[in-house]
PDB file of N, CA and C in Angstrom:
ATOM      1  N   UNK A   1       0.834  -1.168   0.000  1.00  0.00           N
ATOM      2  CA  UNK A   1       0.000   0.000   0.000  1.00  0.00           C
ATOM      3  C   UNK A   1       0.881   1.234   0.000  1.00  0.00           C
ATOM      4  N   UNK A   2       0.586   2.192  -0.487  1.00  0.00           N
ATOM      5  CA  UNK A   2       1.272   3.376  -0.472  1.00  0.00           C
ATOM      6  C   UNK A   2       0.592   4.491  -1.015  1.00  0.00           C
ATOM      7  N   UNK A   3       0.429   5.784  -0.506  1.00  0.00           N
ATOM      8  CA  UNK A   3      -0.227   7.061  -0.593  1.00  0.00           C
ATOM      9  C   UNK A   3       0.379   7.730  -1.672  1.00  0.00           C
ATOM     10  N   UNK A   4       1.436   7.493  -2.657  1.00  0.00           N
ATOM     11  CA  UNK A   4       1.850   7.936  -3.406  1.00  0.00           C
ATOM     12  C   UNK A   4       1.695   7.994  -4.775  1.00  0.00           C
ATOM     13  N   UNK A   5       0.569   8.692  -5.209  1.00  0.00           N
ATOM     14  CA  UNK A   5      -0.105   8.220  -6.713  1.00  0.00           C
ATOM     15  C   UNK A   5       1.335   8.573  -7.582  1.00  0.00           C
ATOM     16  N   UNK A   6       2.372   8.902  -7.581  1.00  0.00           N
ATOM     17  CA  UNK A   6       3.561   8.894  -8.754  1.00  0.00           C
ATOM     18  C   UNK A   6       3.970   7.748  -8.124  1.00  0.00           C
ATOM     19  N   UNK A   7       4.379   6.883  -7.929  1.00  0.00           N
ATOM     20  CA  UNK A   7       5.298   5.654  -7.873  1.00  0.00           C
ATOM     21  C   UNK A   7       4.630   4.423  -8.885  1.00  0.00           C
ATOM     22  N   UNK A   8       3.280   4.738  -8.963  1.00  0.00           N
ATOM     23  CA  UNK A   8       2.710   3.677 -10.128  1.00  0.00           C
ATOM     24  C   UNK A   8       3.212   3.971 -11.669  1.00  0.00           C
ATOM     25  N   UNK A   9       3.471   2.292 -12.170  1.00  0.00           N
ATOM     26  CA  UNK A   9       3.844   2.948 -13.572  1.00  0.00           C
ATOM     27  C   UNK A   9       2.240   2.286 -14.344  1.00  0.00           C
ATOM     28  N   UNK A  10       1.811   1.935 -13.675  1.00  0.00           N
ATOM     29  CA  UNK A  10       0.191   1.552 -14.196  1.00  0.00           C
ATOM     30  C   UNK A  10      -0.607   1.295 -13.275  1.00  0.00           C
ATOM     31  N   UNK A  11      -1.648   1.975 -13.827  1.00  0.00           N
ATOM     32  CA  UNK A  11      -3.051   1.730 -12.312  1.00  0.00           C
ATOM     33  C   UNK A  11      -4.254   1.622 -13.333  1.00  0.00           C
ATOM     34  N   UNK A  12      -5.345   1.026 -12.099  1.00  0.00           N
ATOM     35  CA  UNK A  12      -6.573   0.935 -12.784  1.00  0.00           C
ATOM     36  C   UNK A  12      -7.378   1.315 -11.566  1.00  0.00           C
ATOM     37  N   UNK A  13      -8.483   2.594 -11.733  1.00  0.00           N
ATOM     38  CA  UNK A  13      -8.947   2.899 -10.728  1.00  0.00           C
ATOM     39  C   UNK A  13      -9.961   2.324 -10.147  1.00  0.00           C
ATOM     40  N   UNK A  14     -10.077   2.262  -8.984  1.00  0.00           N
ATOM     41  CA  UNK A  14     -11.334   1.277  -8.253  1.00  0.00           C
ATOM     42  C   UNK A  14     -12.175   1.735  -7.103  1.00  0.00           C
ATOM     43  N   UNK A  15     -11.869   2.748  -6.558  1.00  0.00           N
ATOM     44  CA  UNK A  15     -12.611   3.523  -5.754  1.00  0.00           C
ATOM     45  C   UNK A  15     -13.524   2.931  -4.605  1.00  0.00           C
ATOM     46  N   UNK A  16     -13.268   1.720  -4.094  1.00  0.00           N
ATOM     47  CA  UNK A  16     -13.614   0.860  -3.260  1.00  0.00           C
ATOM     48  C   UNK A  16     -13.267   0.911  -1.698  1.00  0.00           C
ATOM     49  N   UNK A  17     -14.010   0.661  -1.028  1.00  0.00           N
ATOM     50  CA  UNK A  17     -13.094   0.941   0.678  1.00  0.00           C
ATOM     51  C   UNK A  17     -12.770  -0.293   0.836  1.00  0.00           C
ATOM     52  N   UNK A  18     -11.712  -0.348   1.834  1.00  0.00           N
ATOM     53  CA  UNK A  18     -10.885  -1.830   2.817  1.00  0.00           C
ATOM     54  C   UNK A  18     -11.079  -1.707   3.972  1.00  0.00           C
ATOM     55  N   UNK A  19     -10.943  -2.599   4.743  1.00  0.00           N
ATOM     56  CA  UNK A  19     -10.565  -2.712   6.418  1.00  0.00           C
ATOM     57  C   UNK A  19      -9.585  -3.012   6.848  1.00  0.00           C
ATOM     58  N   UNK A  20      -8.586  -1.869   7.110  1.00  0.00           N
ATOM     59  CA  UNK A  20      -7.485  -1.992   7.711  1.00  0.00           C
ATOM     60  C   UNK A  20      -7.814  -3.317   8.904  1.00  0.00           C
ATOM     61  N   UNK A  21      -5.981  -3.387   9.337  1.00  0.00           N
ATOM     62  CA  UNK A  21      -5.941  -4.466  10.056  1.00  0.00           C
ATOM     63  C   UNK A  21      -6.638  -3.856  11.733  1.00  0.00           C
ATOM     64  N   UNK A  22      -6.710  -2.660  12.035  1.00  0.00           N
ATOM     65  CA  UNK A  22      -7.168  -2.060  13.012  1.00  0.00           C
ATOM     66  C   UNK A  22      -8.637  -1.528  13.488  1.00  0.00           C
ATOM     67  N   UNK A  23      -8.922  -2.176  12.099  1.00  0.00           N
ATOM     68  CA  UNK A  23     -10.700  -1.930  12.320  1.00  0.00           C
ATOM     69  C   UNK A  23     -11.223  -0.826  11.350  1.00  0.00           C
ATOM     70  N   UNK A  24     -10.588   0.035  10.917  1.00  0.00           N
ATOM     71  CA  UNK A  24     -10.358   1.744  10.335  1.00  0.00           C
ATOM     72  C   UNK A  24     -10.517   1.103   8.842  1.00  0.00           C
ATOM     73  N   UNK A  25     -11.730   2.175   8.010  1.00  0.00           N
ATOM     74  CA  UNK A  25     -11.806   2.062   6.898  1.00  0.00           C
ATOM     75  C   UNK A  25     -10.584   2.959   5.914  1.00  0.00           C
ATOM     76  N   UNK A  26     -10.517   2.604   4.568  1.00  0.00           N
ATOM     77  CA  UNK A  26      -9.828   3.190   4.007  1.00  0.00           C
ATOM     78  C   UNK A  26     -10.256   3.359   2.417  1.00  0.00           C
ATOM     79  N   UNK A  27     -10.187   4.503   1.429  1.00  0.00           N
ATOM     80  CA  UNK A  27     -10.951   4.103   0.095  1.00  0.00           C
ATOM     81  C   UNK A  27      -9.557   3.961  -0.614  1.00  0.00           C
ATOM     82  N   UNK A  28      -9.847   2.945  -1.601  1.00  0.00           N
ATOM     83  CA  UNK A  28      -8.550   2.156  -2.569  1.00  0.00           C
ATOM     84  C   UNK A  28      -9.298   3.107  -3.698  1.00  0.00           C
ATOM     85  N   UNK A  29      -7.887   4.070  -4.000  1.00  0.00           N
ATOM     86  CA  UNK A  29      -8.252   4.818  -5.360  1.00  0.00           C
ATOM     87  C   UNK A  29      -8.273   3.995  -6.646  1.00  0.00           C
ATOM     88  N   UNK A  30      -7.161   3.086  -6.521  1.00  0.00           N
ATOM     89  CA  UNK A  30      -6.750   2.968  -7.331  1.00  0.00           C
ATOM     90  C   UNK A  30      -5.618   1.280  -6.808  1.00  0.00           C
ATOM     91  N   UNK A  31      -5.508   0.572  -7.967  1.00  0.00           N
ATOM     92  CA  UNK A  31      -4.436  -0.513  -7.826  1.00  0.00           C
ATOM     93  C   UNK A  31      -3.487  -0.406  -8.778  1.00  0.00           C
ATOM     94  N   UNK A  32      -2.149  -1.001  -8.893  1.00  0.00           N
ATOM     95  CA  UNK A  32      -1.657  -1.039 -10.468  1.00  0.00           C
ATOM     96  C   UNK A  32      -0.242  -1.997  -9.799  1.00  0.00           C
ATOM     97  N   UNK A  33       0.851  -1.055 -10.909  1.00  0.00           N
ATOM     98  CA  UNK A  33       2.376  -1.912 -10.370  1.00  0.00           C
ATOM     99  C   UNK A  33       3.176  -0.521 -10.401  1.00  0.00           C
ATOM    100  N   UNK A  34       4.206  -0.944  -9.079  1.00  0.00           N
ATOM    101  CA  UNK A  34       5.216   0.392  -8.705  1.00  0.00           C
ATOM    102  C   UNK A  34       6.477  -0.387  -9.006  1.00  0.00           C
ATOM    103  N   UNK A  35       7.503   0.080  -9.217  1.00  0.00           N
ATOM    104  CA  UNK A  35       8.592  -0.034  -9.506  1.00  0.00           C
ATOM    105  C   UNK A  35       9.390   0.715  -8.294  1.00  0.00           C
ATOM    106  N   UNK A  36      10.303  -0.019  -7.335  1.00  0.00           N
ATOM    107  CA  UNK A  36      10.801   0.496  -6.119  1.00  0.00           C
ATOM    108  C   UNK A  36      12.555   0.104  -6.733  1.00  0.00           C
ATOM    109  N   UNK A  37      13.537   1.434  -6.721  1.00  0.00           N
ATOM    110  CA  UNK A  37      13.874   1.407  -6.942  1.00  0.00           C
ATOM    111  C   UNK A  37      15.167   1.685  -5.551  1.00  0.00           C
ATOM    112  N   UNK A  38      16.164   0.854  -5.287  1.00  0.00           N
ATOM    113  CA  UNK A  38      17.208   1.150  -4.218  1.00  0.00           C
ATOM    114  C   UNK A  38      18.161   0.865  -4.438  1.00  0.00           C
ATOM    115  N   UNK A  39      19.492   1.427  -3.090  1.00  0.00           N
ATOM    116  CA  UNK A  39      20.712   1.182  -3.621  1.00  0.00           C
ATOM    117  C   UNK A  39      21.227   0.284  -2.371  1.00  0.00           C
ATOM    118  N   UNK A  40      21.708  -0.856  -3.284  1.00  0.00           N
ATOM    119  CA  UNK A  40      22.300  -2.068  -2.617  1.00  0.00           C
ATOM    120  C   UNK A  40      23.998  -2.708  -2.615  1.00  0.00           C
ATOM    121  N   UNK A  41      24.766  -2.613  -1.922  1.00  0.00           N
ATOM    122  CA  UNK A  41      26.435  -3.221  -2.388  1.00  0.00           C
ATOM    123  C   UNK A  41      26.536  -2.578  -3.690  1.00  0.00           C
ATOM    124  N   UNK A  42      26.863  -0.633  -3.396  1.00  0.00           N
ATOM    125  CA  UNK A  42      27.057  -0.236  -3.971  1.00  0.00           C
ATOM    126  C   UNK A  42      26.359  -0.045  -5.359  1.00  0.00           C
ATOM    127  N   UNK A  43      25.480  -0.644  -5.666  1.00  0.00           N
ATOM    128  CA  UNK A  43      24.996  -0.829  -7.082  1.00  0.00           C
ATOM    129  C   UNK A  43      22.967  -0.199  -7.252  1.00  0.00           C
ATOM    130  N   UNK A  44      22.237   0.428  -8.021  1.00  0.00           N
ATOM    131  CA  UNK A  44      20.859   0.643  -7.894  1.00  0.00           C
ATOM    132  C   UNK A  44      20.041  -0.941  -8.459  1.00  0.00           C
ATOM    133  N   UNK A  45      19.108  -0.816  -7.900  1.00  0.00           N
ATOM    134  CA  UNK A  45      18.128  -2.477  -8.385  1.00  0.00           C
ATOM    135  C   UNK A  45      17.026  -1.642  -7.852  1.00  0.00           C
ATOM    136  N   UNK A  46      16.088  -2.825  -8.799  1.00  0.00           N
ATOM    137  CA  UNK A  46      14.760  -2.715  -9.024  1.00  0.00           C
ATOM    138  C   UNK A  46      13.576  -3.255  -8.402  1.00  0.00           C
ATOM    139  N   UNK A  47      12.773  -3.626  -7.955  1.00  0.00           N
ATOM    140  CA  UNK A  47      11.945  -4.438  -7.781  1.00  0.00           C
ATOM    141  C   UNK A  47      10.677  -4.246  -8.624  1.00  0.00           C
ATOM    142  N   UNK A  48       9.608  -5.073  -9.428  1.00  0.00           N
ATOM    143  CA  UNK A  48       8.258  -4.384  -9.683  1.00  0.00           C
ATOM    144  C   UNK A  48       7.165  -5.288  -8.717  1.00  0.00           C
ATOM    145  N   UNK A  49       6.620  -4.584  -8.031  1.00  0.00           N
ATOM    146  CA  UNK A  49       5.699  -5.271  -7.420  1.00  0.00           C
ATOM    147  C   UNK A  49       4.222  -4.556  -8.180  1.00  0.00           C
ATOM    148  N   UNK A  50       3.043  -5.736  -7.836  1.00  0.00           N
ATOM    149  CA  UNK A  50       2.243  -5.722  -8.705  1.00  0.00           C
ATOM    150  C   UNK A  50       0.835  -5.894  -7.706  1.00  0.00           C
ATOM    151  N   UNK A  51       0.092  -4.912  -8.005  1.00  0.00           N
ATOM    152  CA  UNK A  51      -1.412  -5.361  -7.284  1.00  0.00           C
ATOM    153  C   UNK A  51      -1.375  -4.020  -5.680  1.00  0.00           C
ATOM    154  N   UNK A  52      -0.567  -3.192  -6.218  1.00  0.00           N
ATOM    155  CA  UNK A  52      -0.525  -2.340  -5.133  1.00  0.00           C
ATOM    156  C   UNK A  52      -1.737  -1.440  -5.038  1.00  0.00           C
ATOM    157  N   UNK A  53      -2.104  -1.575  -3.939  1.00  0.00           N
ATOM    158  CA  UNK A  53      -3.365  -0.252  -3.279  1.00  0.00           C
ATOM    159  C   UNK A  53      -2.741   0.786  -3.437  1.00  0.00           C
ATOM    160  N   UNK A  54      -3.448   2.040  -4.038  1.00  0.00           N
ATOM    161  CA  UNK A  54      -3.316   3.399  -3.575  1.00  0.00           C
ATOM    162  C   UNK A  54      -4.299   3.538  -3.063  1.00  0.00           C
ATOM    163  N   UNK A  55      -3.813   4.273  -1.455  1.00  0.00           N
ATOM    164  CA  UNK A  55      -4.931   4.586  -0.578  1.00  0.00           C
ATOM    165  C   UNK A  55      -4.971   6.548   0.081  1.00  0.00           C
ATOM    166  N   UNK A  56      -5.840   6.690  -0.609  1.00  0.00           N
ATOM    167  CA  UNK A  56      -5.528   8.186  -0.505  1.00  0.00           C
ATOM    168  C   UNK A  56      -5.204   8.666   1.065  1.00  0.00           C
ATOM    169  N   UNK A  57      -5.613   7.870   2.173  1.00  0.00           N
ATOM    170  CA  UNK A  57      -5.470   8.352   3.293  1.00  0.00           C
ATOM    171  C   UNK A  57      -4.371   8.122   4.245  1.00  0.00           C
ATOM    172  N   UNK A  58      -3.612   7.373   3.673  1.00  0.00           N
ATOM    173  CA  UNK A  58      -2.611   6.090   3.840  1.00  0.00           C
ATOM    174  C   UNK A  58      -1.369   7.376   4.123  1.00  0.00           C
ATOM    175  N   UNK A  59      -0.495   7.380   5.302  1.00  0.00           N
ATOM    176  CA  UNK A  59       0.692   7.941   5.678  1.00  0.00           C
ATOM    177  C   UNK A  59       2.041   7.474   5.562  1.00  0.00           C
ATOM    178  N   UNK A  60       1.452   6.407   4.805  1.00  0.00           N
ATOM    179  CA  UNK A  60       2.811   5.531   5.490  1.00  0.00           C
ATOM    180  C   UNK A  60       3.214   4.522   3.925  1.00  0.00           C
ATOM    181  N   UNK A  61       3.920   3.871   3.854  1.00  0.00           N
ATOM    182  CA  UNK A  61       3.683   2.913   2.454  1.00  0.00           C
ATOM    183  C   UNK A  61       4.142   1.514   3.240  1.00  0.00           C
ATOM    184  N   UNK A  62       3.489   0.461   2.624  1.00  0.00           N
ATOM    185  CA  UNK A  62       3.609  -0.873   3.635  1.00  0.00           C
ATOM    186  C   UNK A  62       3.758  -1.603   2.552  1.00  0.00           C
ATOM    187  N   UNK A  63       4.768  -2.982   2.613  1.00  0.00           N
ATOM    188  CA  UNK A  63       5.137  -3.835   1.986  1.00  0.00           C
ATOM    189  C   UNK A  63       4.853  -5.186   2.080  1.00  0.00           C
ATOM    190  N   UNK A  64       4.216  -5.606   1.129  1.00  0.00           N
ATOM    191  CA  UNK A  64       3.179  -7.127   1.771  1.00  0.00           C
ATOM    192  C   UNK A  64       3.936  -8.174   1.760  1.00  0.00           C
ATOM    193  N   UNK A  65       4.666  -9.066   3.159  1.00  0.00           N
ATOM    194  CA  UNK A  65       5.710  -9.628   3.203  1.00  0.00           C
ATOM    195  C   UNK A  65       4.872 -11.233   1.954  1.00  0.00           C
ATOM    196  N   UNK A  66       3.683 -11.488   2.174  1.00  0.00           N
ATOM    197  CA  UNK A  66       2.964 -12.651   2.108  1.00  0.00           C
ATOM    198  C   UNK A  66       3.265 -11.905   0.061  1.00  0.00           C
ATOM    199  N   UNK A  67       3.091 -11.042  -0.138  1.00  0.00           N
ATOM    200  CA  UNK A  67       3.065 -10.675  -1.797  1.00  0.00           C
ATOM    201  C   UNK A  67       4.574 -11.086  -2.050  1.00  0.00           C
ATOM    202  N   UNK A  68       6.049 -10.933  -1.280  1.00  0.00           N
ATOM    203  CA  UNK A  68       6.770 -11.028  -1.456  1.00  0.00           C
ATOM    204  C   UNK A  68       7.295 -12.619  -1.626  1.00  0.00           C
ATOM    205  N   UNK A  69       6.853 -13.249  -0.249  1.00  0.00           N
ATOM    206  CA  UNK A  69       6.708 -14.582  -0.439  1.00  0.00           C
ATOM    207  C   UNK A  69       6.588 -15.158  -1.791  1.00  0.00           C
ATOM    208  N   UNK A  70       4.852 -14.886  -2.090  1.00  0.00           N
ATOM    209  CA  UNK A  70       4.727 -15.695  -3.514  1.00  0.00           C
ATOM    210  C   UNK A  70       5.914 -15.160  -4.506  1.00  0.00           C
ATOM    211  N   UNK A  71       6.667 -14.000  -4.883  1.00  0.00           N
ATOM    212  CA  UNK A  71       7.195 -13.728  -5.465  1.00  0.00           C
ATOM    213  C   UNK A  71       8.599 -14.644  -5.623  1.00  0.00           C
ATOM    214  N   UNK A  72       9.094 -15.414  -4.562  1.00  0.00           N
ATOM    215  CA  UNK A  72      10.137 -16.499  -4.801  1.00  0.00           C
ATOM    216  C   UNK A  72      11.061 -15.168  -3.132  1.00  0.00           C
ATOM    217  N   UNK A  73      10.672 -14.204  -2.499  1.00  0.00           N
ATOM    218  CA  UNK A  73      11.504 -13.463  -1.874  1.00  0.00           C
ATOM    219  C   UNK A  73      11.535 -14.160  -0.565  1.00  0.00           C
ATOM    220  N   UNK A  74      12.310 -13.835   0.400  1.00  0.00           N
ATOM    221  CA  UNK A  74      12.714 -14.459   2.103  1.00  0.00           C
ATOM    222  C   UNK A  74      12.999 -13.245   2.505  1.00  0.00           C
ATOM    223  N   UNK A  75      12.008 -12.814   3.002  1.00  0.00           N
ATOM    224  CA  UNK A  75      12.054 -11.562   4.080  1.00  0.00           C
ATOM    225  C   UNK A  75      12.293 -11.910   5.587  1.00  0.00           C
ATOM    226  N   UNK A  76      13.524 -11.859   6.539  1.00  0.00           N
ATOM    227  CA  UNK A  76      13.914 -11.342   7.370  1.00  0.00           C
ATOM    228  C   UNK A  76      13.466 -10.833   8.123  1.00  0.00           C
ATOM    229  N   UNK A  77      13.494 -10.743   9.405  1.00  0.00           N
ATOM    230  CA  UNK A  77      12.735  -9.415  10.337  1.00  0.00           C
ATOM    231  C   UNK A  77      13.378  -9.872  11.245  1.00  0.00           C
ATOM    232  N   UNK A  78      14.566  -8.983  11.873  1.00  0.00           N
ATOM    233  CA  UNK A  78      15.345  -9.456  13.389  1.00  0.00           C
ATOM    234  C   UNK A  78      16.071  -8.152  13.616  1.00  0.00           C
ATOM    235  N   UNK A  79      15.803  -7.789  15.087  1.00  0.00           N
ATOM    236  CA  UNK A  79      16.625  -6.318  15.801  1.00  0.00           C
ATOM    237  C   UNK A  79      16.441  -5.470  14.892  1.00  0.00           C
ATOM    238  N   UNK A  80      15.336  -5.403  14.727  1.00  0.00           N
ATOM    239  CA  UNK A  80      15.267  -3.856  14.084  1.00  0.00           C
ATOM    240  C   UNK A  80      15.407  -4.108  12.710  1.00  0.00           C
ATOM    241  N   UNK A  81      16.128  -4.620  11.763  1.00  0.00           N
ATOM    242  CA  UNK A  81      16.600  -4.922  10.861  1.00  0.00           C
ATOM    243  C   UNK A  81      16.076  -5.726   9.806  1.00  0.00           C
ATOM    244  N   UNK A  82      15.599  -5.667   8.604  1.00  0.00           N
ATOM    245  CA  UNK A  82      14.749  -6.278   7.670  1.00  0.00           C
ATOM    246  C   UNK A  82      16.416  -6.581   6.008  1.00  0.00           C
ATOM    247  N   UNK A  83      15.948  -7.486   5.896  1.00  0.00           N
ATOM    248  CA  UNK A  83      16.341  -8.169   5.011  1.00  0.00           C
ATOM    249  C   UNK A  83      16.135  -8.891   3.836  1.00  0.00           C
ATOM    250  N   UNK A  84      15.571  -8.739   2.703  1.00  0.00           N
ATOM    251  CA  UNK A  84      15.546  -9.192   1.951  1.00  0.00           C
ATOM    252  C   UNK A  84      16.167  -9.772   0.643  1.00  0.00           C
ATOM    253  N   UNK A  85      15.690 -11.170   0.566  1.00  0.00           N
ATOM    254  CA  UNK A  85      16.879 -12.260  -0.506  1.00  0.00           C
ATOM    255  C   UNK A  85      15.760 -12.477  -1.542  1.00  0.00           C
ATOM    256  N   UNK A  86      16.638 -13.222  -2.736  1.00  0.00           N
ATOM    257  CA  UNK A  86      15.900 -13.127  -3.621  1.00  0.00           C
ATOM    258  C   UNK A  86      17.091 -14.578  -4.350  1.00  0.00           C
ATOM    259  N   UNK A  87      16.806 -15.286  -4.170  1.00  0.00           N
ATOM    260  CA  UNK A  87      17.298 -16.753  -4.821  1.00  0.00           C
ATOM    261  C   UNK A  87      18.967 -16.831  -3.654  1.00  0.00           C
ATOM    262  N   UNK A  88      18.549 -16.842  -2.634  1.00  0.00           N
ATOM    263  CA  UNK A  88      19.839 -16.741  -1.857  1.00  0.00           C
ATOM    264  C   UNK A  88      20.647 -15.754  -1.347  1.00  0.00           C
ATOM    265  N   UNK A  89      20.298 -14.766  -2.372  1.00  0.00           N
ATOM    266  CA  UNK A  89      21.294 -13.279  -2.577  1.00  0.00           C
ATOM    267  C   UNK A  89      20.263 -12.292  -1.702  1.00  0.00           C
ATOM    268  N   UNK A  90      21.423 -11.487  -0.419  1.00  0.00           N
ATOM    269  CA  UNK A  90      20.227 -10.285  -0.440  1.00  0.00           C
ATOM    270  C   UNK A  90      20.405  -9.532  -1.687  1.00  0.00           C
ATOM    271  N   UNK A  91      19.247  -8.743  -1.484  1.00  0.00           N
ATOM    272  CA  UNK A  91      18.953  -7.784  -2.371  1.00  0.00           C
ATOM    273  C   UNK A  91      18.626  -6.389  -2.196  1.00  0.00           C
ATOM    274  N   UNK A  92      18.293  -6.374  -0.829  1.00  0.00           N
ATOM    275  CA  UNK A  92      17.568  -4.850  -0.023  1.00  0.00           C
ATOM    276  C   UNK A  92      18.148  -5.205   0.938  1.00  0.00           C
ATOM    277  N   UNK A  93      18.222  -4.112   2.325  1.00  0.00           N
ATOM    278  CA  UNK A  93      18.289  -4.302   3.385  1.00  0.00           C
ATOM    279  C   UNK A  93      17.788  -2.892   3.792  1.00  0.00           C
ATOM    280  N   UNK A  94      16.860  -2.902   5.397  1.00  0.00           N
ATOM    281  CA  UNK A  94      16.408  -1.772   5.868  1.00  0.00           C
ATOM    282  C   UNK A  94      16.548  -1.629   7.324  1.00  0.00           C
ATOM    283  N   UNK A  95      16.358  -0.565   8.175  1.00  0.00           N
ATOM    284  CA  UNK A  95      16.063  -0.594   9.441  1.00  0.00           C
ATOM    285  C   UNK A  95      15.197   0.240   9.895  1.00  0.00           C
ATOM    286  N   UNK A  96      14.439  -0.422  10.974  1.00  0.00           N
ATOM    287  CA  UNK A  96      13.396   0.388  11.618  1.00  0.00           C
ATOM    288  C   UNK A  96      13.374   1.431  12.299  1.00  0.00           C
ATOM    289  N   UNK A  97      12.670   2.578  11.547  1.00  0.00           N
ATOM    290  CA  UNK A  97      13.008   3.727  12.255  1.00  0.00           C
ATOM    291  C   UNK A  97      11.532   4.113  13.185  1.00  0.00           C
ATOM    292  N   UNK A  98      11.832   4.330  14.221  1.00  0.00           N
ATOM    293  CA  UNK A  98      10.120   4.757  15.120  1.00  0.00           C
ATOM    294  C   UNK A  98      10.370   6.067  14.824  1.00  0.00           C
ATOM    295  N   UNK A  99       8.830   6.003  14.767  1.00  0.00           N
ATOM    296  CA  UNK A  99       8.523   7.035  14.460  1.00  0.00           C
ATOM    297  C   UNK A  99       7.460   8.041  15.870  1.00  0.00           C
ATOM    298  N   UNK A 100       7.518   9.222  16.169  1.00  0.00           N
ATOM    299  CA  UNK A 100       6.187   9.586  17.080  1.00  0.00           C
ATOM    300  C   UNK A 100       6.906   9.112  18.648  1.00  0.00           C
TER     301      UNK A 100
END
C-alpha cells in the first residue's frame, strides 16, 4: 500500500473501501504496479511489485511480506533490521526507524 499516486507505472482505478488491520476504513483509489527502486552493495536495483493499493489516506507505504513470499523473496525481520533475498542473494536491506 502506499499514498503515493507517482510511484505507479500503471493503475486501474477502483474507488472501493478496505478494512485496515485495526478496524479503520480506508478508500482504494486505485491498484496497479510500482517499480521500487534502491541502492544495494554499492549498485541501484529494481523491484516491480504488482497489485498495489493506492490509498488516498494512507501515511505511510507498507510492503506485503505474504506478496513477497509468492514472489520467490525471504524476508527477514530481526533487531530492528529487515532483510531481503531473492534466490539466496540479499537484495535490499532496511532498518526500523520509530517514528512519534
Amino acid at each position: 500500500m502506499t499514498f503515493d499516486r507517482s510511484a505507479y507505472s500503471t493503475s486501474e482505478v477502483i474507488g472501493q473501501s478496505i478494512e485496515m488491520g485495526t478496524g479503520a476504513k480506508a478508500i482504494v483509489a486505485s491498484i496497479g504496479d510500482i517499480v521500487i527502486n534502491f541502492f544495494f552493495n554499492s549498485a541501484v536495483s529494481s523491484i516491480k511489485l504488482s497489485n498495489v493499493l493506492h490509498l488516498l489516506s494512507f501515511e505511510r507505504q507498507l510492503l506485503s511480506v505474504a506478496q513477497m513470499d509468492r514472489r520467490g523473496f525471504l524476508v527477514e525481520l530481526e533487531n530492528s533490521r529487515c532483510i531481503i533475498k531473492y534466490r539466496n542473494k540479499a537484495v535490499a536491506t532496511g532498518t526500523l526507524v520509530r517514528s512519534r
